[in-house]
PDB file of N, CA and C in Angstrom:
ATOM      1  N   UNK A   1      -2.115 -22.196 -15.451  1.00  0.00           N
ATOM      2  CA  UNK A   1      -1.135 -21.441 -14.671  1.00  0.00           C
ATOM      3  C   UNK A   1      -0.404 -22.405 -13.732  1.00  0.00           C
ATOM      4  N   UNK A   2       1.361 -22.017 -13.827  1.00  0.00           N
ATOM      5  CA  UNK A   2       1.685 -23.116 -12.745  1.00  0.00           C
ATOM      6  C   UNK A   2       1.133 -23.605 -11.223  1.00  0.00           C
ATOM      7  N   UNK A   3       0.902 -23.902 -10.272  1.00  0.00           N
ATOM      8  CA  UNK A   3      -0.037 -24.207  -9.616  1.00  0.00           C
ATOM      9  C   UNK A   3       0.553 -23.758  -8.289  1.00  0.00           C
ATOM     10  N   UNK A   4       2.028 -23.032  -8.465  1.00  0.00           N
ATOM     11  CA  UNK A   4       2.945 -22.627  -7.267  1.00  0.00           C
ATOM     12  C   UNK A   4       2.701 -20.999  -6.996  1.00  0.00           C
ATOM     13  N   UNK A   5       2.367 -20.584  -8.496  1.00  0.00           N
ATOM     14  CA  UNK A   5       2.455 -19.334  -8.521  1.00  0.00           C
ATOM     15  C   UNK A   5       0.683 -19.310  -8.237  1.00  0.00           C
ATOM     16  N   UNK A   6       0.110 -19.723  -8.906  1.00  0.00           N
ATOM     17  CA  UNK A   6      -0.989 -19.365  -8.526  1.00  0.00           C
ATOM     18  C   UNK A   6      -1.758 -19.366  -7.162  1.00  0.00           C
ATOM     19  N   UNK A   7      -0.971 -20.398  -6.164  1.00  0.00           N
ATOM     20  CA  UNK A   7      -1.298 -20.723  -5.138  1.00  0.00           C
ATOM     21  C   UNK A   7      -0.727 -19.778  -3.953  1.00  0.00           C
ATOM     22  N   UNK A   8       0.603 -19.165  -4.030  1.00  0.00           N
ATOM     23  CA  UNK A   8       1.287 -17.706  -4.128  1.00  0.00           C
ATOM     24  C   UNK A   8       0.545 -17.042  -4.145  1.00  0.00           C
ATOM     25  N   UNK A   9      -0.280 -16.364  -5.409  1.00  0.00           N
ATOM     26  CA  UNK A   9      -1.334 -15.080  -5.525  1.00  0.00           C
ATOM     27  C   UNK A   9      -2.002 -15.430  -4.544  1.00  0.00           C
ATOM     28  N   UNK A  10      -3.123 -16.757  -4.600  1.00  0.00           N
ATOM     29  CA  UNK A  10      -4.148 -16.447  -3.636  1.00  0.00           C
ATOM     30  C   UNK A  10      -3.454 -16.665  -2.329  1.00  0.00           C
ATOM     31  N   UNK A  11      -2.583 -16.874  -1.363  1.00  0.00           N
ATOM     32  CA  UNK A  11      -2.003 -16.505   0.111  1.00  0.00           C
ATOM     33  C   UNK A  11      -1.753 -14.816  -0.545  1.00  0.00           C
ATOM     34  N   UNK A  12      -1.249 -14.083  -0.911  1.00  0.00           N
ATOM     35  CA  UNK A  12      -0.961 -13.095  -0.499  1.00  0.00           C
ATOM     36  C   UNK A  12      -2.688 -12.006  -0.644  1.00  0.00           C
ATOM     37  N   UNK A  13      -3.475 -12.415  -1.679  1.00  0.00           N
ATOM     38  CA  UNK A  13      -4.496 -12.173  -1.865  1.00  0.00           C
ATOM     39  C   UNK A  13      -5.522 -12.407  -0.324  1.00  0.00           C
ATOM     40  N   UNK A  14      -5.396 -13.029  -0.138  1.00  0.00           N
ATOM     41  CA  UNK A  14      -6.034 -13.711   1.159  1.00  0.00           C
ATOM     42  C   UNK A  14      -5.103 -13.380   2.465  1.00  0.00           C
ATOM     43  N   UNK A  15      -4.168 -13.132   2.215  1.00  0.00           N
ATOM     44  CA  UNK A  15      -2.914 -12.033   3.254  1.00  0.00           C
ATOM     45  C   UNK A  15      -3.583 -10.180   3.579  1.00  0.00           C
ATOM     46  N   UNK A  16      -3.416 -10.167   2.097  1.00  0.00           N
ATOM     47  CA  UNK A  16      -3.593  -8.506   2.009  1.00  0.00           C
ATOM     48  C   UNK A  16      -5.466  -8.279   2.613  1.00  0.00           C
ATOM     49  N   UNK A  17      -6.344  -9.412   2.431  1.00  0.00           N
ATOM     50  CA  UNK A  17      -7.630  -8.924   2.816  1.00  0.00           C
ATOM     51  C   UNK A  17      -8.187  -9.214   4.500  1.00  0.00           C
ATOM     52  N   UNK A  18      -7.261 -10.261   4.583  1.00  0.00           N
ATOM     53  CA  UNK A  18      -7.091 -10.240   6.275  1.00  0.00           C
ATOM     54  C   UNK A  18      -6.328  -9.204   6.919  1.00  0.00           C
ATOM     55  N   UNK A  19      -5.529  -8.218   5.952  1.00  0.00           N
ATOM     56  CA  UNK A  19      -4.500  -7.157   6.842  1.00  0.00           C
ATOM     57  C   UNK A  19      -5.391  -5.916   6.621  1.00  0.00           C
ATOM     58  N   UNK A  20      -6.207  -5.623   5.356  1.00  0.00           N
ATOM     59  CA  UNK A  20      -6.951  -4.911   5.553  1.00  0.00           C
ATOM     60  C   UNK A  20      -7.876  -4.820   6.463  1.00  0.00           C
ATOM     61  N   UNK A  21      -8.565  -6.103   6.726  1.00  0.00           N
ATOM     62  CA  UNK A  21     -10.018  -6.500   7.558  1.00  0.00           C
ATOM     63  C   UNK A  21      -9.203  -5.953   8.894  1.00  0.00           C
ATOM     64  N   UNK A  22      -8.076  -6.131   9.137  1.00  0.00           N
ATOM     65  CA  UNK A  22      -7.686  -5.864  10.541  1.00  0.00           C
ATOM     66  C   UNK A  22      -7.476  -5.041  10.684  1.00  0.00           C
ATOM     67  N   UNK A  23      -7.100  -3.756   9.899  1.00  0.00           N
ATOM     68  CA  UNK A  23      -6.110  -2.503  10.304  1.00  0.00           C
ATOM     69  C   UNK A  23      -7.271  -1.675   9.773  1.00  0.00           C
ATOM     70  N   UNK A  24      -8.336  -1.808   8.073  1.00  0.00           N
ATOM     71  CA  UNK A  24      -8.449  -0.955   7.831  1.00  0.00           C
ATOM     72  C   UNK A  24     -10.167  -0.431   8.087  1.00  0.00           C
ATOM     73  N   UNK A  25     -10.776  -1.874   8.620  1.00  0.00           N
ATOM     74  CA  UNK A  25     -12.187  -2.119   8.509  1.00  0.00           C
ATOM     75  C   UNK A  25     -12.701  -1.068   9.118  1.00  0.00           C
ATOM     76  N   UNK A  26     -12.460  -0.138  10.256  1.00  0.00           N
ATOM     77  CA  UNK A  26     -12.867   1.135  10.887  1.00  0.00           C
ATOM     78  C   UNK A  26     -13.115   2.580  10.205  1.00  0.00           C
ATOM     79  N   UNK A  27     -11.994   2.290   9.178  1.00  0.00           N
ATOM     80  CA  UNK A  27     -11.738   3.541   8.466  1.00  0.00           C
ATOM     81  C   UNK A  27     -12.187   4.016   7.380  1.00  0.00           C
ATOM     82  N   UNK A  28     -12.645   4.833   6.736  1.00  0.00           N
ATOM     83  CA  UNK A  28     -13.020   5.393   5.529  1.00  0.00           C
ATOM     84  C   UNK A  28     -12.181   5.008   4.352  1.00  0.00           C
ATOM     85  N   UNK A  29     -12.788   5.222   3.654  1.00  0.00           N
ATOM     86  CA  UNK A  29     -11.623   4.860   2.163  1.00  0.00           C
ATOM     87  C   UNK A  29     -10.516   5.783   1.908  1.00  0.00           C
ATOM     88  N   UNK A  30     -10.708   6.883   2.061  1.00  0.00           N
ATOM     89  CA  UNK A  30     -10.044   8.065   1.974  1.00  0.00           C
ATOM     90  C   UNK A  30      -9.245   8.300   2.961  1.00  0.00           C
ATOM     91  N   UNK A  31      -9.370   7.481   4.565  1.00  0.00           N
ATOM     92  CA  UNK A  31      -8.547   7.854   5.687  1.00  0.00           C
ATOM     93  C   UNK A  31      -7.607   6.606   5.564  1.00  0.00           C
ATOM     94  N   UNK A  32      -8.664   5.700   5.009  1.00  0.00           N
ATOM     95  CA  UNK A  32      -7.285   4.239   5.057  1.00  0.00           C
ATOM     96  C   UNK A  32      -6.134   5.022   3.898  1.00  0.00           C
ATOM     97  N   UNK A  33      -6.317   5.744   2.990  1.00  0.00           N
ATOM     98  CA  UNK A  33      -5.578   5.673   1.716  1.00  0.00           C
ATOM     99  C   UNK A  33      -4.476   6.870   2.185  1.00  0.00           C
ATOM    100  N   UNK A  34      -5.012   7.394   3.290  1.00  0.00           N
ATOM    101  CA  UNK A  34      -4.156   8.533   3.710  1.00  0.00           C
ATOM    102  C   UNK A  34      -3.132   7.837   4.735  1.00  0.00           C
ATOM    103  N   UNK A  35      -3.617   6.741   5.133  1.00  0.00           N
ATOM    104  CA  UNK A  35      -2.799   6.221   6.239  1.00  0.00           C
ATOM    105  C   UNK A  35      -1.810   5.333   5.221  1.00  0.00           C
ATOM    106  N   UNK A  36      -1.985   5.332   4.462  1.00  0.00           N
ATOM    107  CA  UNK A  36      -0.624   4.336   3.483  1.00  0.00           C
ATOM    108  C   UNK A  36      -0.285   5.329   2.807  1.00  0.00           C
ATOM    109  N   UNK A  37      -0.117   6.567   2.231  1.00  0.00           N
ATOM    110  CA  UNK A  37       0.518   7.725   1.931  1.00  0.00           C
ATOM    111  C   UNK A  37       1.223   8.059   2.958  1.00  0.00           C
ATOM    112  N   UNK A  38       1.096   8.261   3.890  1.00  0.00           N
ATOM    113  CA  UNK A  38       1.918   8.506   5.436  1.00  0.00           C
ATOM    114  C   UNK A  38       2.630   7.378   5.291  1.00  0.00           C
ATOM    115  N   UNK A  39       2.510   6.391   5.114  1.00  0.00           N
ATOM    116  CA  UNK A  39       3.650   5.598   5.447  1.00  0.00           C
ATOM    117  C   UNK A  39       4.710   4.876   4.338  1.00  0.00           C
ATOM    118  N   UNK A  40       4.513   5.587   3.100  1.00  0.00           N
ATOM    119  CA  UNK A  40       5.013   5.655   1.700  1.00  0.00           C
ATOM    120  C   UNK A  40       6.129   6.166   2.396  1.00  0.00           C
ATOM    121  N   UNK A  41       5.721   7.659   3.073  1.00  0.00           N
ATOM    122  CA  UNK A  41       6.364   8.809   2.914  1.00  0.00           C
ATOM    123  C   UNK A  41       7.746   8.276   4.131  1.00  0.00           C
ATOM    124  N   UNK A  42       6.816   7.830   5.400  1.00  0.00           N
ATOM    125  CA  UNK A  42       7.799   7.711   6.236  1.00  0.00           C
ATOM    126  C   UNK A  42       9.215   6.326   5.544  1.00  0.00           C
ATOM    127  N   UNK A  43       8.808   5.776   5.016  1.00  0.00           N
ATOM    128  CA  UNK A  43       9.684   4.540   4.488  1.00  0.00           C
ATOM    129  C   UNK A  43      10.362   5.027   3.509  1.00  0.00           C
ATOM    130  N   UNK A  44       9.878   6.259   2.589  1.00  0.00           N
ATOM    131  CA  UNK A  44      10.737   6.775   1.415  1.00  0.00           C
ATOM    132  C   UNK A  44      10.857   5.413   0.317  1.00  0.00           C
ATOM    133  N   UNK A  45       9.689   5.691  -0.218  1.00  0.00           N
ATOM    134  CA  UNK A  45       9.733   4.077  -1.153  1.00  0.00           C
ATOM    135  C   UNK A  45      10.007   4.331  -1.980  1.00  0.00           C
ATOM    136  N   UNK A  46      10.813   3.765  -3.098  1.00  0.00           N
ATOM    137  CA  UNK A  46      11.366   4.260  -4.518  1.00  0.00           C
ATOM    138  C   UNK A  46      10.255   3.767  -5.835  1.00  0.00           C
ATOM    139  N   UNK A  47      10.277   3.974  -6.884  1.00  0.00           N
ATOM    140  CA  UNK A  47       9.536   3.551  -7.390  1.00  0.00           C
ATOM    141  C   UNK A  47       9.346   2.692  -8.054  1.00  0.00           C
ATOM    142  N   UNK A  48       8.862   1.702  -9.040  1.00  0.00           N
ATOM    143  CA  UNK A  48       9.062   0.609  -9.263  1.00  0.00           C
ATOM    144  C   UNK A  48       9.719  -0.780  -8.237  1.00  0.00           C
ATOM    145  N   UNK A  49      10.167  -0.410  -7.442  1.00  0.00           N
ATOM    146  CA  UNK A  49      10.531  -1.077  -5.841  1.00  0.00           C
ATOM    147  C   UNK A  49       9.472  -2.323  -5.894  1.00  0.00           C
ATOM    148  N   UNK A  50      10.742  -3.847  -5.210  1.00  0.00           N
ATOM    149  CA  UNK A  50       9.491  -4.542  -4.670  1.00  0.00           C
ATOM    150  C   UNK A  50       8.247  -3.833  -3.807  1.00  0.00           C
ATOM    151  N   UNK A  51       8.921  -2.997  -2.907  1.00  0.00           N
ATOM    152  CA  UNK A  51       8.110  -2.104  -1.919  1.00  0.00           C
ATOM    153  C   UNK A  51       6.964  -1.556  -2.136  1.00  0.00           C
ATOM    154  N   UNK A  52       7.248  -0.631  -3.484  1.00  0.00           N
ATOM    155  CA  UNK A  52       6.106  -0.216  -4.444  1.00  0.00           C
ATOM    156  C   UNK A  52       5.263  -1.202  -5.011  1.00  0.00           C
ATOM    157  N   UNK A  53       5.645  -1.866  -5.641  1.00  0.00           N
ATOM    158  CA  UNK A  53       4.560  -2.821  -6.108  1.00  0.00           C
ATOM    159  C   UNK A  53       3.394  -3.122  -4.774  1.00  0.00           C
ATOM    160  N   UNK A  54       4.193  -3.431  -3.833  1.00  0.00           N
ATOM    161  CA  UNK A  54       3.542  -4.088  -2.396  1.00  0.00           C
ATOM    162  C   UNK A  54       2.272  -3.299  -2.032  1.00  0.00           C
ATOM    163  N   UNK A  55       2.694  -1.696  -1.854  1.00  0.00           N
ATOM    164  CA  UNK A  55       1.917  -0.829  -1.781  1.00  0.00           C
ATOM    165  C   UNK A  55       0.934  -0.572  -2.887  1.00  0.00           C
ATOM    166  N   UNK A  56       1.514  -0.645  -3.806  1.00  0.00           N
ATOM    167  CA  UNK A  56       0.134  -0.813  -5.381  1.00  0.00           C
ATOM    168  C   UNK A  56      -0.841  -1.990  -5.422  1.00  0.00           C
ATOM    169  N   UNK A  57      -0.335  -3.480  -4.642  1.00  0.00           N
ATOM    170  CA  UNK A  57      -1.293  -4.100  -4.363  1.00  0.00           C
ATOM    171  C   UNK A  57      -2.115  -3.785  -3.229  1.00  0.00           C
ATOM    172  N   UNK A  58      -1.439  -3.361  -2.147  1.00  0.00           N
ATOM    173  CA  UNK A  58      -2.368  -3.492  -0.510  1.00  0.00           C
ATOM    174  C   UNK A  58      -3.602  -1.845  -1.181  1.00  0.00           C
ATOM    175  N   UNK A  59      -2.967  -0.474  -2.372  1.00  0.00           N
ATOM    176  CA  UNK A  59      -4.364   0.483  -2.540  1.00  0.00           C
ATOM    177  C   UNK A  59      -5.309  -0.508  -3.273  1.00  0.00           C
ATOM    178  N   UNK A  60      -4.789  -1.582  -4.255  1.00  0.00           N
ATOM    179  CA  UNK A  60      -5.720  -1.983  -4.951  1.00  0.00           C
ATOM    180  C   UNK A  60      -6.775  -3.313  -3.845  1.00  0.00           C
ATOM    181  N   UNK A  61      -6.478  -3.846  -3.253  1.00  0.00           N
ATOM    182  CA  UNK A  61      -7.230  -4.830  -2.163  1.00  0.00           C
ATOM    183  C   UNK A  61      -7.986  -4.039  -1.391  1.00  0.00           C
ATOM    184  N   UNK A  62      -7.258  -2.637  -1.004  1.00  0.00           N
ATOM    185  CA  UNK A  62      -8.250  -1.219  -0.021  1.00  0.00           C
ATOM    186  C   UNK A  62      -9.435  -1.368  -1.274  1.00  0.00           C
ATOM    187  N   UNK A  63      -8.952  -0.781  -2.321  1.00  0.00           N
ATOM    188  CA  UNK A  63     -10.802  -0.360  -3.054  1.00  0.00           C
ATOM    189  C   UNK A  63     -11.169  -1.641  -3.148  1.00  0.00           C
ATOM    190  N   UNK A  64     -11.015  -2.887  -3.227  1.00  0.00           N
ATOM    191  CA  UNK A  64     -12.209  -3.998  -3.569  1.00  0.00           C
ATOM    192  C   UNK A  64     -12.726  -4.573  -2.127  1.00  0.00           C
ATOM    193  N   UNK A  65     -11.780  -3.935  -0.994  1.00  0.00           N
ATOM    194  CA  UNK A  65     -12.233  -4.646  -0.120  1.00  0.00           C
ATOM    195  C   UNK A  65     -13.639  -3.290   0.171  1.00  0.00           C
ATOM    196  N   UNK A  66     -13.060  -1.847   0.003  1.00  0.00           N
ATOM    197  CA  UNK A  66     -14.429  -1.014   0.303  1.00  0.00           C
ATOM    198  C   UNK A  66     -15.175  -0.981  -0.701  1.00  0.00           C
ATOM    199  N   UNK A  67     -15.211  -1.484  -1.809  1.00  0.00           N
ATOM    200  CA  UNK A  67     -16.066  -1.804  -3.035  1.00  0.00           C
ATOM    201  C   UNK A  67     -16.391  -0.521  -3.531  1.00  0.00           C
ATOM    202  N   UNK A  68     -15.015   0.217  -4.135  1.00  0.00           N
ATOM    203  CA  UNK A  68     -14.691   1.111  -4.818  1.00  0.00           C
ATOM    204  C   UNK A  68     -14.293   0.586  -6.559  1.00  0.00           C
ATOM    205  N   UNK A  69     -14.097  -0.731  -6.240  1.00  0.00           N
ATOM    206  CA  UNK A  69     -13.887  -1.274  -7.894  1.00  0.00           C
ATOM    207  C   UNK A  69     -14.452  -2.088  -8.684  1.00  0.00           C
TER     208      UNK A  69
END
């Protein structure tokens, strides 16, 4: 794998589990997942959207960081 992109994944990988550890470590799985549905909603995200994707990575980092996956 080129060594730019891969080095890319792991900062944002290592982004998204430090933003979880900070915002979501208090919360239940189900209250963190409600708190990024609330804020889908307030931003009005379209679908397929860089935005969306963003949000499809930060639910998928929520379940491995609460070891739902």
């Amino acid at each position: 794998m080129n060594k730019k992109i891969k080095s890319f994944i792991n900062k944002r990988d290592e982004e998204l589990k430090k933003f979880i550890e900070d915002n979501f470590k208090e919360l239940s799985l189900e209250q963190s997942l409600e708190m990024i549905i609330q804020a889908e909603k307030e931003i009005d995200v379209s679908p397929n959207s860089n935005l969306d994707n963003q949000f499809v990575a930060l639910r998928l980092a929520l379940y491995e960081y609460k070891g739902e996956v």
